[in-house]
N, C-alpha and C. Protein backbone atom coordinates (compact mmCIF):
# COMPACT_ATOMS: atom_id res chain seq x y z
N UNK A 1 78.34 -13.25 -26.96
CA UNK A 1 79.47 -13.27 -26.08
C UNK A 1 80.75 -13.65 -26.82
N UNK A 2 80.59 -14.72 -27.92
CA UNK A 2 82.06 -15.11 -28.54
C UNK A 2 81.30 -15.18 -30.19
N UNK A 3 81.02 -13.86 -30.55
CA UNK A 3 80.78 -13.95 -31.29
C UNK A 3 81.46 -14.50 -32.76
N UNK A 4 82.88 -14.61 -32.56
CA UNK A 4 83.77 -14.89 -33.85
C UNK A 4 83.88 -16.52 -33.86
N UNK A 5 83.01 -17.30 -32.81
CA UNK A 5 82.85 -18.43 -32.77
C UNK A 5 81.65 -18.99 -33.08
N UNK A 6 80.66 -18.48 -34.11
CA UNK A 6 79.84 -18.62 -34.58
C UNK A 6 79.27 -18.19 -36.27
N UNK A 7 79.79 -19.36 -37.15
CA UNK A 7 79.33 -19.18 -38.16
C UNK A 7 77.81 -18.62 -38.69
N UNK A 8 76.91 -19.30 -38.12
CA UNK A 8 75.23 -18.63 -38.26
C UNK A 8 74.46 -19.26 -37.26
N UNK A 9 74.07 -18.10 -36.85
CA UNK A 9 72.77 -18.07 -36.14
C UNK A 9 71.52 -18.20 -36.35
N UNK A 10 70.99 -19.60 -35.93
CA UNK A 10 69.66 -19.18 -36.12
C UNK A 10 68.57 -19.27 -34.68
N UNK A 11 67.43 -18.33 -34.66
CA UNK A 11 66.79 -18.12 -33.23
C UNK A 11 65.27 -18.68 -33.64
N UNK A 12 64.73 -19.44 -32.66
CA UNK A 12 63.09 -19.74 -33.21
C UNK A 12 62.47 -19.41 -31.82
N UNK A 13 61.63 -18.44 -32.25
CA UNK A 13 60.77 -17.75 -30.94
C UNK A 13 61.78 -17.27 -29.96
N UNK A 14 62.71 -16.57 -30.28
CA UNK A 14 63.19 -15.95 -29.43
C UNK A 14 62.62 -15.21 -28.08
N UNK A 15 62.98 -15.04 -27.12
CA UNK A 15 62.72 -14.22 -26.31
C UNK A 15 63.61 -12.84 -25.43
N UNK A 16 63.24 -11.64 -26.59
CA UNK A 16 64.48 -10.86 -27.05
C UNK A 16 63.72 -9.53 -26.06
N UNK A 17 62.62 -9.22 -26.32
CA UNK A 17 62.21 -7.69 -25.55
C UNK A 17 61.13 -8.59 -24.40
N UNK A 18 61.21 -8.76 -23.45
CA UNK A 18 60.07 -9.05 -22.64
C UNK A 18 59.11 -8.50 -22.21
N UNK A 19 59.25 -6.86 -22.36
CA UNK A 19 58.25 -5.62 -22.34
C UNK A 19 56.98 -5.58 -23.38
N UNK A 20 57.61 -6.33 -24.21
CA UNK A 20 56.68 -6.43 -25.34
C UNK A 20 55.71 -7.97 -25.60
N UNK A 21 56.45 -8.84 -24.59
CA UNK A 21 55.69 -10.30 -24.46
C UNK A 21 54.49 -10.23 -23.97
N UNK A 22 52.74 -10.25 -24.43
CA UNK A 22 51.92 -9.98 -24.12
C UNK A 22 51.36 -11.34 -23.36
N UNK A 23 52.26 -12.82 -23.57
CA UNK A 23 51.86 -13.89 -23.00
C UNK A 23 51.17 -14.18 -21.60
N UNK A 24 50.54 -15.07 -21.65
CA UNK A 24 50.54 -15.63 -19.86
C UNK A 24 51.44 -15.76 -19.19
N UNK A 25 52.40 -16.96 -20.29
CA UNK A 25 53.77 -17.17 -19.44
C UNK A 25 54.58 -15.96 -19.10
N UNK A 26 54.42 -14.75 -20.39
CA UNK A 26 55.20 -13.83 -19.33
C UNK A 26 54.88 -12.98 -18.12
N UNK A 27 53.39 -12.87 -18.64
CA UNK A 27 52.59 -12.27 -17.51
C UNK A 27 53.12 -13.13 -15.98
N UNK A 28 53.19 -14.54 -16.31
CA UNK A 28 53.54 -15.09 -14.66
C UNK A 28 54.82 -15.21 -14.45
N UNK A 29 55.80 -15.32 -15.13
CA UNK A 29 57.27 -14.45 -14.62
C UNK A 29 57.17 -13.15 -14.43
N UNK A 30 56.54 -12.60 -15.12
CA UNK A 30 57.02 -11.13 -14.48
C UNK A 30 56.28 -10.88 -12.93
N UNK A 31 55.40 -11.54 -12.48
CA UNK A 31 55.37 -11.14 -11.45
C UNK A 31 55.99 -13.00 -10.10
N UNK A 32 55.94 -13.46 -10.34
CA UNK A 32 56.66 -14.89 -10.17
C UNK A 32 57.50 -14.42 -9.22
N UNK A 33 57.48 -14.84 -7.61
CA UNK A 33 58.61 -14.74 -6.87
C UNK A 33 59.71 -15.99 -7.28
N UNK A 34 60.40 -15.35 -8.33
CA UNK A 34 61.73 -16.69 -8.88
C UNK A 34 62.45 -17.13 -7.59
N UNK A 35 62.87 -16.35 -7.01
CA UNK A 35 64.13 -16.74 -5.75
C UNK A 35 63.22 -17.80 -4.94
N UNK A 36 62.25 -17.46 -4.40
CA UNK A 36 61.79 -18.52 -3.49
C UNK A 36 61.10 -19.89 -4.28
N UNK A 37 61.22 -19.85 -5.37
CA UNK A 37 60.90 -20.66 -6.45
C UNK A 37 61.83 -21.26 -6.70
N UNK A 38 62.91 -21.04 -7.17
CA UNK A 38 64.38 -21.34 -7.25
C UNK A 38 65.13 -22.26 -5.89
N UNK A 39 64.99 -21.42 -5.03
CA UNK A 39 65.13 -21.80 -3.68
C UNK A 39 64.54 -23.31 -3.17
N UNK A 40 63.01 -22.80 -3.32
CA UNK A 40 62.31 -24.05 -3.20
C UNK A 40 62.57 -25.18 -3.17
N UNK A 41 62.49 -25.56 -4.86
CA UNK A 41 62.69 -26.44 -5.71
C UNK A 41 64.14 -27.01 -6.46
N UNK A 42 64.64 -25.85 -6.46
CA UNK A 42 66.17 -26.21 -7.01
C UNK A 42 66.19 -26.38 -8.21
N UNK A 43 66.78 -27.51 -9.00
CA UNK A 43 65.79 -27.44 -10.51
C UNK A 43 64.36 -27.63 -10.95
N UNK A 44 63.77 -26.81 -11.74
CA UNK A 44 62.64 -26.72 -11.98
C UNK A 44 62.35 -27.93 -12.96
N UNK A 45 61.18 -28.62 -12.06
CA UNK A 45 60.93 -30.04 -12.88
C UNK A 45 60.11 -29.52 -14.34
N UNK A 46 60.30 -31.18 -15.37
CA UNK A 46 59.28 -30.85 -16.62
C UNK A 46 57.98 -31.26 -16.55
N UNK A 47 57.58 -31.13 -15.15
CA UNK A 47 56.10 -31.48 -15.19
C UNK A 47 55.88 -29.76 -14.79
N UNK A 48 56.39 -28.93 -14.18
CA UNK A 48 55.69 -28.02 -13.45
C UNK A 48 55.57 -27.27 -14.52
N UNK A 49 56.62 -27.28 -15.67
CA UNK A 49 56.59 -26.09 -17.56
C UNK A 49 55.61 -27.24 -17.93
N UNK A 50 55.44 -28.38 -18.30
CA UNK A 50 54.67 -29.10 -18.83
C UNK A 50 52.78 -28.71 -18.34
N UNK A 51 53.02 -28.08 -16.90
CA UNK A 51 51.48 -27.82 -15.96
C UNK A 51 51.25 -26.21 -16.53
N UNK A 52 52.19 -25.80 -16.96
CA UNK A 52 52.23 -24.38 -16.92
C UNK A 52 51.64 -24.28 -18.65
N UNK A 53 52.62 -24.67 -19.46
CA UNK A 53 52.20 -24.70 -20.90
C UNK A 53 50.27 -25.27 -21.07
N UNK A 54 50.42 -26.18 -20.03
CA UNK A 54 48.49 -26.86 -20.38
C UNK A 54 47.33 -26.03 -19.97
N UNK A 55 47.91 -25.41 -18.96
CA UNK A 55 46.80 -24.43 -18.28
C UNK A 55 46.39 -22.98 -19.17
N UNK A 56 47.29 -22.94 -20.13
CA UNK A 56 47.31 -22.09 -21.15
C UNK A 56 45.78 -21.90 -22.01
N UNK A 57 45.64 -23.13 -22.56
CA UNK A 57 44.84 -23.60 -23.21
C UNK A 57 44.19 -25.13 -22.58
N UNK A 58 43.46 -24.64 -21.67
CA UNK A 58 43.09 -26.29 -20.66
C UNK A 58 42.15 -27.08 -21.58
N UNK A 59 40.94 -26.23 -22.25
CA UNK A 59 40.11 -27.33 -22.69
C UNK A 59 41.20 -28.11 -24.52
N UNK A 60 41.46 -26.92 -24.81
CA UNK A 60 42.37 -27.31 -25.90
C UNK A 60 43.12 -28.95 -25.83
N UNK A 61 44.11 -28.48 -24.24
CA UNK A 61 45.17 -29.68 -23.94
C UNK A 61 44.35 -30.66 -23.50
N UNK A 62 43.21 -30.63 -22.58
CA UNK A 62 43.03 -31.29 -21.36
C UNK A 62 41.47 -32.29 -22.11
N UNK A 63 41.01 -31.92 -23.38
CA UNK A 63 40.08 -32.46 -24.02
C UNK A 63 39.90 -32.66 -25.47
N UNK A 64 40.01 -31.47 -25.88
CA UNK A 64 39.82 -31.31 -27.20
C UNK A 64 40.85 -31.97 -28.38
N UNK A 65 42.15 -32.44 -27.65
CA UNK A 65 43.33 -33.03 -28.32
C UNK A 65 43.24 -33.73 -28.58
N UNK A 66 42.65 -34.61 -27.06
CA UNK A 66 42.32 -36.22 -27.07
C UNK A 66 41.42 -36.90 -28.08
N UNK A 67 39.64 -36.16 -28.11
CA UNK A 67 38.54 -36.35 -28.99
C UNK A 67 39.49 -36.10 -30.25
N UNK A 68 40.00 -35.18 -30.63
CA UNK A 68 40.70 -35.16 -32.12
C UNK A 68 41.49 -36.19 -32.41
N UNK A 69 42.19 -36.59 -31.48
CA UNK A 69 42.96 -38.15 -32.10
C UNK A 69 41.75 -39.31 -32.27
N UNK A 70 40.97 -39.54 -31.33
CA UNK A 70 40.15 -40.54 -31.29
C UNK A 70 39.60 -40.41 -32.91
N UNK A 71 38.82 -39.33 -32.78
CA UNK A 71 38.12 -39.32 -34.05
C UNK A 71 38.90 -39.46 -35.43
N UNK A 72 40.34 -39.23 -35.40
CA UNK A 72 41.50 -38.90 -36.51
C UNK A 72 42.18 -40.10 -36.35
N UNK A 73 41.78 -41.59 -36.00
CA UNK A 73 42.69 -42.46 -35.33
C UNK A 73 42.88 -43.02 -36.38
N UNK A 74 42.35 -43.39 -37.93
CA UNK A 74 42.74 -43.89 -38.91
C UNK A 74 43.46 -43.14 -39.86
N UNK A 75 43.31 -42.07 -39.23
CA UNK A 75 44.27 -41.25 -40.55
C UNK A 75 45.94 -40.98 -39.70
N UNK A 76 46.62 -42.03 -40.94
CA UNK A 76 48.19 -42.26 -40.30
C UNK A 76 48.77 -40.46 -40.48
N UNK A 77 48.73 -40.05 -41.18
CA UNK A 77 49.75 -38.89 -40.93
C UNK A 77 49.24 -37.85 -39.72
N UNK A 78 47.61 -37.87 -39.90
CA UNK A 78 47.13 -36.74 -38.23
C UNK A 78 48.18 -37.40 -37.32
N UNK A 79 47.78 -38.48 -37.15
CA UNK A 79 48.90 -39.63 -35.93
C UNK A 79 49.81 -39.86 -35.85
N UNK A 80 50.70 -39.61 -36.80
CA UNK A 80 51.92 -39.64 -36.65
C UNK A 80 52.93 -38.30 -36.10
N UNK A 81 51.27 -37.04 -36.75
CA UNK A 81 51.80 -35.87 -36.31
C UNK A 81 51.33 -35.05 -34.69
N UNK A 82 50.62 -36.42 -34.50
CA UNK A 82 49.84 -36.17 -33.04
C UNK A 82 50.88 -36.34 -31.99
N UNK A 83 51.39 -37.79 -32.24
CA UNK A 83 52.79 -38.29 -31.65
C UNK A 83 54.06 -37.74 -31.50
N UNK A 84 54.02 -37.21 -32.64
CA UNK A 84 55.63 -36.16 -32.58
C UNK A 84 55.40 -35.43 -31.57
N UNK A 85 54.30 -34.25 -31.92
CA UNK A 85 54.18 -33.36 -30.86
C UNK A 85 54.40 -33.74 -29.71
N UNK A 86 53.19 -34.51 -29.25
CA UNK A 86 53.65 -34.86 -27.55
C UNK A 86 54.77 -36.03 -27.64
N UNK A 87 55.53 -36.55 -28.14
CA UNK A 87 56.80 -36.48 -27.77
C UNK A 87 57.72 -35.41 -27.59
N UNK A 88 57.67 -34.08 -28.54
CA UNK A 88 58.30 -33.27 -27.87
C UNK A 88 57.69 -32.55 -26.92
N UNK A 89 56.45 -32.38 -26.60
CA UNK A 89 56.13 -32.08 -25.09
C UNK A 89 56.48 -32.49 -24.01
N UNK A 90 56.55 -33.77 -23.73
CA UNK A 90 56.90 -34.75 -23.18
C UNK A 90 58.83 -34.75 -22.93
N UNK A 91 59.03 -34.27 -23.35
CA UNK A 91 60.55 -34.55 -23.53
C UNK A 91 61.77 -33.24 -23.53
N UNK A 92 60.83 -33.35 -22.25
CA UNK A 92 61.55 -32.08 -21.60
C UNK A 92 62.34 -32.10 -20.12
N UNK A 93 63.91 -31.81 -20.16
CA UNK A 93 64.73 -32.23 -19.01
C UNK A 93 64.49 -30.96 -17.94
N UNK A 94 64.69 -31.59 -16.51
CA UNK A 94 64.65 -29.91 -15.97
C UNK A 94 65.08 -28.94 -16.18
N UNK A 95 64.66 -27.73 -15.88
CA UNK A 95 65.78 -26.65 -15.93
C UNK A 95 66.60 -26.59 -14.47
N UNK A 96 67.70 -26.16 -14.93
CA UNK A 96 68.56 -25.86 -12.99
C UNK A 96 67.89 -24.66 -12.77
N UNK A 97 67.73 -24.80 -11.48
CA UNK A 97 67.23 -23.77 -10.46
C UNK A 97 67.95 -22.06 -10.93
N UNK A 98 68.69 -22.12 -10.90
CA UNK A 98 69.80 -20.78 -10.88
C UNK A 98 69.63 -20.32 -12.48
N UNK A 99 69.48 -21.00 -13.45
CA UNK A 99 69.54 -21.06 -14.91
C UNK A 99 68.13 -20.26 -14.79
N UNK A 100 66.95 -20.62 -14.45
CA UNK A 100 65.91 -20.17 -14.74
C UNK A 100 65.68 -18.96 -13.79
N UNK A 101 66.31 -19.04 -12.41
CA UNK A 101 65.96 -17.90 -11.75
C UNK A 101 66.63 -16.51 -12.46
N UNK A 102 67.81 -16.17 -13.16
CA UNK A 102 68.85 -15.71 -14.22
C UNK A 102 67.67 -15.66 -15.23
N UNK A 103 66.97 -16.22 -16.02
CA UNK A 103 66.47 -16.05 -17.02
C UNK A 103 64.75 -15.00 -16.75
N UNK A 104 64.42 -15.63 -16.07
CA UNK A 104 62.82 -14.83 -15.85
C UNK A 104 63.55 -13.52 -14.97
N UNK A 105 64.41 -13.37 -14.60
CA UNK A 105 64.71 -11.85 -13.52
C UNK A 105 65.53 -11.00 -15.14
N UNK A 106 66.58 -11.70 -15.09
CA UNK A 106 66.73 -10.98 -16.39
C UNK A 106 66.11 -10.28 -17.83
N UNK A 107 65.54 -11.36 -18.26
CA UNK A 107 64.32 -11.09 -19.65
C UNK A 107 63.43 -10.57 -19.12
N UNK A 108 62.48 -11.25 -18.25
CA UNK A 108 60.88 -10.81 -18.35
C UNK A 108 60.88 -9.52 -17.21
N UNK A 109 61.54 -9.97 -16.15
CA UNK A 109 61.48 -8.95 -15.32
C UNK A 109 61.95 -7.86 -15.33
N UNK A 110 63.32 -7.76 -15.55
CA UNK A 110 64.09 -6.58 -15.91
C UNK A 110 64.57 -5.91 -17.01
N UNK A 111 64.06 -7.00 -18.14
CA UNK A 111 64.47 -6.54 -19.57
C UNK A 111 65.56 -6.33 -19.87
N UNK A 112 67.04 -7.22 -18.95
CA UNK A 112 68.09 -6.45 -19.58
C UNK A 112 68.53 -6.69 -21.09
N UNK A 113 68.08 -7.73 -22.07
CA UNK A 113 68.74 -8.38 -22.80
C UNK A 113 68.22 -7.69 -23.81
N UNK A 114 67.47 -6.97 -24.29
CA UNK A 114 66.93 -6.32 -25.90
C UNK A 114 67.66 -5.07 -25.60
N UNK A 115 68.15 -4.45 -23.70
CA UNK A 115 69.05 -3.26 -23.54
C UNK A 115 70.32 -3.22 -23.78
N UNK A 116 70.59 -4.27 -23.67
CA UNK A 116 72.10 -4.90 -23.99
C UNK A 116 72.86 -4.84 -22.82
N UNK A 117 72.10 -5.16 -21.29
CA UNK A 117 72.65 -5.01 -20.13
C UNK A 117 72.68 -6.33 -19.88
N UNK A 118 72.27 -7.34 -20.19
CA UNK A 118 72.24 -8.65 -19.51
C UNK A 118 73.76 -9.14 -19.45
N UNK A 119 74.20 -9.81 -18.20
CA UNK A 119 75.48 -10.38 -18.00
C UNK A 119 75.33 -12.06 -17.91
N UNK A 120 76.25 -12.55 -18.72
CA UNK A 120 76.16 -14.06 -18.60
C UNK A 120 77.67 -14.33 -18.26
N UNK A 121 78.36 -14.62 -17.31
CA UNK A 121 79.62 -15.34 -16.69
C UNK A 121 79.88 -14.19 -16.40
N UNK A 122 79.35 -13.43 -15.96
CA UNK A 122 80.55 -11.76 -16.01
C UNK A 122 80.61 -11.10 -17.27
N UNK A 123 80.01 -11.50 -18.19
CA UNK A 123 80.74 -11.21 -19.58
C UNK A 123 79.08 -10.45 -20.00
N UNK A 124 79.08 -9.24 -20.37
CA UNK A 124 77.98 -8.32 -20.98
C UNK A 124 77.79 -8.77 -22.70
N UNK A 125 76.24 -8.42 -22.87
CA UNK A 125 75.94 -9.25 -23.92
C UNK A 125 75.15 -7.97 -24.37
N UNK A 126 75.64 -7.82 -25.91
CA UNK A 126 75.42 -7.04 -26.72
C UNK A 126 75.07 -6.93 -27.68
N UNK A 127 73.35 -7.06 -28.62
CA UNK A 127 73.22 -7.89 -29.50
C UNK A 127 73.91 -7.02 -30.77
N UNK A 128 74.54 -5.92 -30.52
CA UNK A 128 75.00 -5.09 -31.50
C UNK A 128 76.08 -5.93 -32.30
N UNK A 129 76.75 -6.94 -31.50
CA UNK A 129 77.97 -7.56 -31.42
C UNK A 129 77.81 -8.94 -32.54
N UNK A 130 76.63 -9.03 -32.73
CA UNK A 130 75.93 -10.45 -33.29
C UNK A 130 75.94 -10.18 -34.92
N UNK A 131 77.29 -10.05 -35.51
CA UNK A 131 77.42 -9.57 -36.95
C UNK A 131 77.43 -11.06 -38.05
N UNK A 132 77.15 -11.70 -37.83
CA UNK A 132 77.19 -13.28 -38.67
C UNK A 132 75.79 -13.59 -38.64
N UNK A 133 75.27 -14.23 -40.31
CA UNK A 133 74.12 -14.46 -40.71
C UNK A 133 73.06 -14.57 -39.54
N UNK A 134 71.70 -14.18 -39.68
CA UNK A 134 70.97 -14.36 -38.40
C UNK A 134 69.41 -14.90 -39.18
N UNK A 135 68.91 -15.76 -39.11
CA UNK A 135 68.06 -16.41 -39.10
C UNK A 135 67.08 -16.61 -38.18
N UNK A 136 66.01 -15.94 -37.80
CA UNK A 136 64.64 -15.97 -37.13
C UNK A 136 63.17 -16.23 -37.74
N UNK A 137 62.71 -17.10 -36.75
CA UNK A 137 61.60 -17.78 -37.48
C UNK A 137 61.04 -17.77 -35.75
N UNK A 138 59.80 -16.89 -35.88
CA UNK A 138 58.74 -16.40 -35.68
C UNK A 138 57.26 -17.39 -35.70
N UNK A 139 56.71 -17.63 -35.08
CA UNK A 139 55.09 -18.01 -35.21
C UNK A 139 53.82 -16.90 -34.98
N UNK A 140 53.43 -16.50 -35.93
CA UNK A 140 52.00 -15.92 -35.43
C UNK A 140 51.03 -16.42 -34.46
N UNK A 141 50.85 -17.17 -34.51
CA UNK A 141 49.91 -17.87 -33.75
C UNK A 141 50.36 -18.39 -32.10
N UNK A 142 51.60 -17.88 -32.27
CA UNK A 142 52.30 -18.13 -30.83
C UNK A 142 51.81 -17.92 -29.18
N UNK A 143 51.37 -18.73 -28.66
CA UNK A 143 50.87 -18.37 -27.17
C UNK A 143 51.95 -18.40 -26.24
N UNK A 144 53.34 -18.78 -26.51
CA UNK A 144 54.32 -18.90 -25.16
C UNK A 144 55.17 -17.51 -25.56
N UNK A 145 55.10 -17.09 -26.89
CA UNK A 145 56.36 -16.46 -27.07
C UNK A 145 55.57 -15.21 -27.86
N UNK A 146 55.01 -14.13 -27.66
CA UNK A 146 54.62 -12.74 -28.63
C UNK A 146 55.53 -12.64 -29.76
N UNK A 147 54.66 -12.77 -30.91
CA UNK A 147 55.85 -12.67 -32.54
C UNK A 147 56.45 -10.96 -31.91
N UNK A 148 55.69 -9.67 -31.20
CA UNK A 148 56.40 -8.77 -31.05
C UNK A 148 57.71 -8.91 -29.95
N UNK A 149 57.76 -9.81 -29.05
CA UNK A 149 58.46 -10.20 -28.37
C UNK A 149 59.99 -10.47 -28.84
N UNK A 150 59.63 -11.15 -29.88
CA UNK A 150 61.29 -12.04 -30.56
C UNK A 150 61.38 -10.76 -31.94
N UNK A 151 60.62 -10.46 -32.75
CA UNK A 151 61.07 -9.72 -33.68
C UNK A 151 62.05 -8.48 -33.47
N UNK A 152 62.33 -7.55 -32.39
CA UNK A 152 63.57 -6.80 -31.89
C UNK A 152 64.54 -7.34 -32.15
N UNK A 153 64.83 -8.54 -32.23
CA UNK A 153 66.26 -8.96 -32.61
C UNK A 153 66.98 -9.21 -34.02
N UNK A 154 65.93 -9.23 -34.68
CA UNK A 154 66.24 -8.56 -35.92
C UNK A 154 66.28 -7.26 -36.36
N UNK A 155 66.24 -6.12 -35.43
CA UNK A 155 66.49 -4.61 -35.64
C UNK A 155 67.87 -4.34 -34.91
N UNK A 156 67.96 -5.11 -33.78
CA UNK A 156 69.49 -4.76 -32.59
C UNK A 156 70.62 -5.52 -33.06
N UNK A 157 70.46 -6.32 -33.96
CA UNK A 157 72.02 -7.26 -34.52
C UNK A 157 72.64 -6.47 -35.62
N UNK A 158 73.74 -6.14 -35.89
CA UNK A 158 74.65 -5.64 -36.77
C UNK A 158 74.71 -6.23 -38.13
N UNK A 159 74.19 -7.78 -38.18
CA UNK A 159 74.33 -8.52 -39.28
C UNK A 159 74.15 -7.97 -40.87
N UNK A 160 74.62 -8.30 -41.80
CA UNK A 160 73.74 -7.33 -42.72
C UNK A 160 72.83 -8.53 -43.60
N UNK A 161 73.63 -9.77 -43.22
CA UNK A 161 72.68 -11.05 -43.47
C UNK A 161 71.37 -11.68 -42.98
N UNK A 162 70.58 -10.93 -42.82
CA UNK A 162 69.68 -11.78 -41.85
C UNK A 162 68.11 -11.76 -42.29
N UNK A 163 67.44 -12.68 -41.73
CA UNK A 163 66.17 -13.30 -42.58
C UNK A 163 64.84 -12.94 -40.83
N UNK A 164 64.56 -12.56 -41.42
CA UNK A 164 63.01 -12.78 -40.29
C UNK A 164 62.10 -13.40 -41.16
N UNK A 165 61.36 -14.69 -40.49
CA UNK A 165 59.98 -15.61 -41.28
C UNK A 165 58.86 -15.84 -40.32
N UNK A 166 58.27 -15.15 -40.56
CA UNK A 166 56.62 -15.11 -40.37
C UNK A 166 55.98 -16.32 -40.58
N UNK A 167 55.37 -17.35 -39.81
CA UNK A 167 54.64 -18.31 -39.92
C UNK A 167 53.74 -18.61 -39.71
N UNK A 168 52.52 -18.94 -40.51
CA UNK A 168 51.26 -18.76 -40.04
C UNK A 168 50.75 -20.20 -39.29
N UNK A 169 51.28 -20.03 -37.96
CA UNK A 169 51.58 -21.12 -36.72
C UNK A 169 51.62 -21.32 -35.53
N UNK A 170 51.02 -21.74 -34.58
CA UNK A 170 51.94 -21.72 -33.30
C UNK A 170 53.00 -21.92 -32.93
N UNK A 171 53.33 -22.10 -31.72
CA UNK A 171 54.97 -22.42 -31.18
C UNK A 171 55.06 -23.51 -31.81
N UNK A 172 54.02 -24.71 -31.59
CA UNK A 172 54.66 -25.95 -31.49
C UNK A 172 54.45 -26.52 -32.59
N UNK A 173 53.58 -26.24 -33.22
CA UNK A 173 53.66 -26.33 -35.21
C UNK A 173 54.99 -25.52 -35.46
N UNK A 174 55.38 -24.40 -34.94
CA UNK A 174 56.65 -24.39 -36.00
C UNK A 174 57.90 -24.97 -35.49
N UNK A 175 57.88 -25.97 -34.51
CA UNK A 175 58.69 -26.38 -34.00
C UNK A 175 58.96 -28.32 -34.36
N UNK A 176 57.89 -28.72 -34.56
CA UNK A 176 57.41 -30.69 -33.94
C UNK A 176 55.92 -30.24 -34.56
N UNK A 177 55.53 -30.43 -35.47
CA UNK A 177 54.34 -30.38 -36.40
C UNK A 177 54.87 -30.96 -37.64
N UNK A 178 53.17 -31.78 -38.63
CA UNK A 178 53.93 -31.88 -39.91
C UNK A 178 54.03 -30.65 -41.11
N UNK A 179 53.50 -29.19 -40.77
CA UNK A 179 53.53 -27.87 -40.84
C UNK A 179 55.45 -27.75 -40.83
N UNK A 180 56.23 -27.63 -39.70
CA UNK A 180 57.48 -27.68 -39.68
C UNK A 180 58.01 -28.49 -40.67
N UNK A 181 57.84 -29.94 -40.75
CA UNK A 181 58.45 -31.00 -41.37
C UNK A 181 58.46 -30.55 -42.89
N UNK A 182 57.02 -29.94 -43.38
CA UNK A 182 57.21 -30.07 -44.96
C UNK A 182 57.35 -27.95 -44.83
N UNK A 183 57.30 -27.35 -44.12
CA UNK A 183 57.68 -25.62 -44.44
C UNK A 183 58.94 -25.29 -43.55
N UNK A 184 58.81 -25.54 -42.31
CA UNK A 184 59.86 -24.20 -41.72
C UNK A 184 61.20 -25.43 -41.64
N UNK A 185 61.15 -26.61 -42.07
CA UNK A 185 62.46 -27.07 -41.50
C UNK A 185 63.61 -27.33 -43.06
N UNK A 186 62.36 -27.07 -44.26
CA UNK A 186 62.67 -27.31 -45.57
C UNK A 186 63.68 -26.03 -46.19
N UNK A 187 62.80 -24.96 -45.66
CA UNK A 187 63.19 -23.57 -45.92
C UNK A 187 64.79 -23.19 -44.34
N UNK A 188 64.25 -23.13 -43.36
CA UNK A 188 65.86 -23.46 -42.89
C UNK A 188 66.62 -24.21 -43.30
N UNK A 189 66.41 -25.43 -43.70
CA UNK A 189 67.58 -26.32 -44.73
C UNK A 189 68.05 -25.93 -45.29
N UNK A 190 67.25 -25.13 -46.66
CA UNK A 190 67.82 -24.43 -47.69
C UNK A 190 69.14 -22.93 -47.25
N UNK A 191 68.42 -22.27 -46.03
CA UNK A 191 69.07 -21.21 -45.54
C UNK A 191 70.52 -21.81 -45.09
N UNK A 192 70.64 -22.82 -44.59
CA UNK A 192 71.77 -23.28 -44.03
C UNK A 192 72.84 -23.57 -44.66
N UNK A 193 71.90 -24.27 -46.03
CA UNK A 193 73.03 -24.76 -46.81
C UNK A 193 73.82 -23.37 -48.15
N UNK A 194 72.70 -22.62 -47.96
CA UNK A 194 73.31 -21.67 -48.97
C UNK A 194 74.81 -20.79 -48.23
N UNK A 195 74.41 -21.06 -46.71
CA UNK A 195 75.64 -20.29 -46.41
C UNK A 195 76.44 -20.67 -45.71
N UNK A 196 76.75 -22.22 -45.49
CA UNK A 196 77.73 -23.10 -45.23
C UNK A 196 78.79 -23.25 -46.74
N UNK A 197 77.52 -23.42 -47.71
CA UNK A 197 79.16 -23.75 -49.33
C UNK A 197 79.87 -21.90 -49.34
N UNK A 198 79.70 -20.89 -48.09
CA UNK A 198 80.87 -20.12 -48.55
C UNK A 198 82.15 -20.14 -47.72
């Protein structure tokens, strides 16, 4: 939208073609009555994404996490990297009602945003328009977000700078893992700084 107000971009798990999101989560927006959801509730609390993300993987979240800390309880770095995570699970503000009903009708449902129809304030959004460094970092192993999902946005941006990184990861390892801490946050560092000294 203001694109000359943005030195570099960078996107992690984007959610750029929703046609192509093979997820649960998108599977249940796309068919998700948002309005009466929206309506409902008003802002969408972080327990109901927090209920939604667990049911994903129930025995994973709901057992198998737990026995792995127990059994991993002397080894300080598993635990320290057990903790991060669900602190950032955990630490999640609502979304507003209207913000999310706009987001699942737009992306998942209607796909306007990889068409370049999506409107945000009135103002049409065009990723053709997105000509400043672009930085995407991708997880293979991703269950909320399809790596085919976010990778389109590195074909629709104009940039001639731009990086796509493949990680052999989930969402939340490449996000709050010690996987992130010593690979994807070392290597964005480096990306950042090479193109801030111009």
């Amino acid at each position: 939208m203001y694109p000359e107000k943005i030195k570099n971009l960078i996107l992690t798990a984007p959610v750029i073609d929703g046609s192509r999101d093979s997820t649960v989560v998108a599977n249940l927006a796309k068919h998700m009555d948002v309005d009466k959801m929206a309506d409902i509730v008003g802002n969408v609390p972080p327990e109901f994404m927090y209920y939604v993300f667990s049911i994903l993987k129930p025995f994973e979240q709901g057992l198998e996490k737990y026995a792995q800390f127990f059994k991993n309880i002397h080894n300080k770095e598993y635990v320290e990297n057990f903790i991060r995570v669900e602190k950032w699970l955990s630490d999640t503000p609502p979304i507003p009602g209207e913000l999310f009903r706009e987001w699942v009708k737009n992306v998942y449902q209607d796909n306007l945003l990889i068409r370049n129809q999506m409107h945000v304030s009135g103002r049409q959004i065009n990723l053709k328009n997105i000509s400043m460094p672009v930085f995407t970092q991708v997880a293979v192993g991703d269950h909320l977000v399809s790596p085919e999902c976010s990778m389109p946005i590195h074909y629709a941006v104009s940039s001639e700078d731009k990086t796509l990184r493949m990680y052999a990861t989930g969402h939340v390892g490449m996000i709050a893992s010690s996987f992130s801490q010593k690979k994807v946050l070392p290597e964005l560092g480096q990306w950042i700084k090479e193109r801030s000294e111009k």
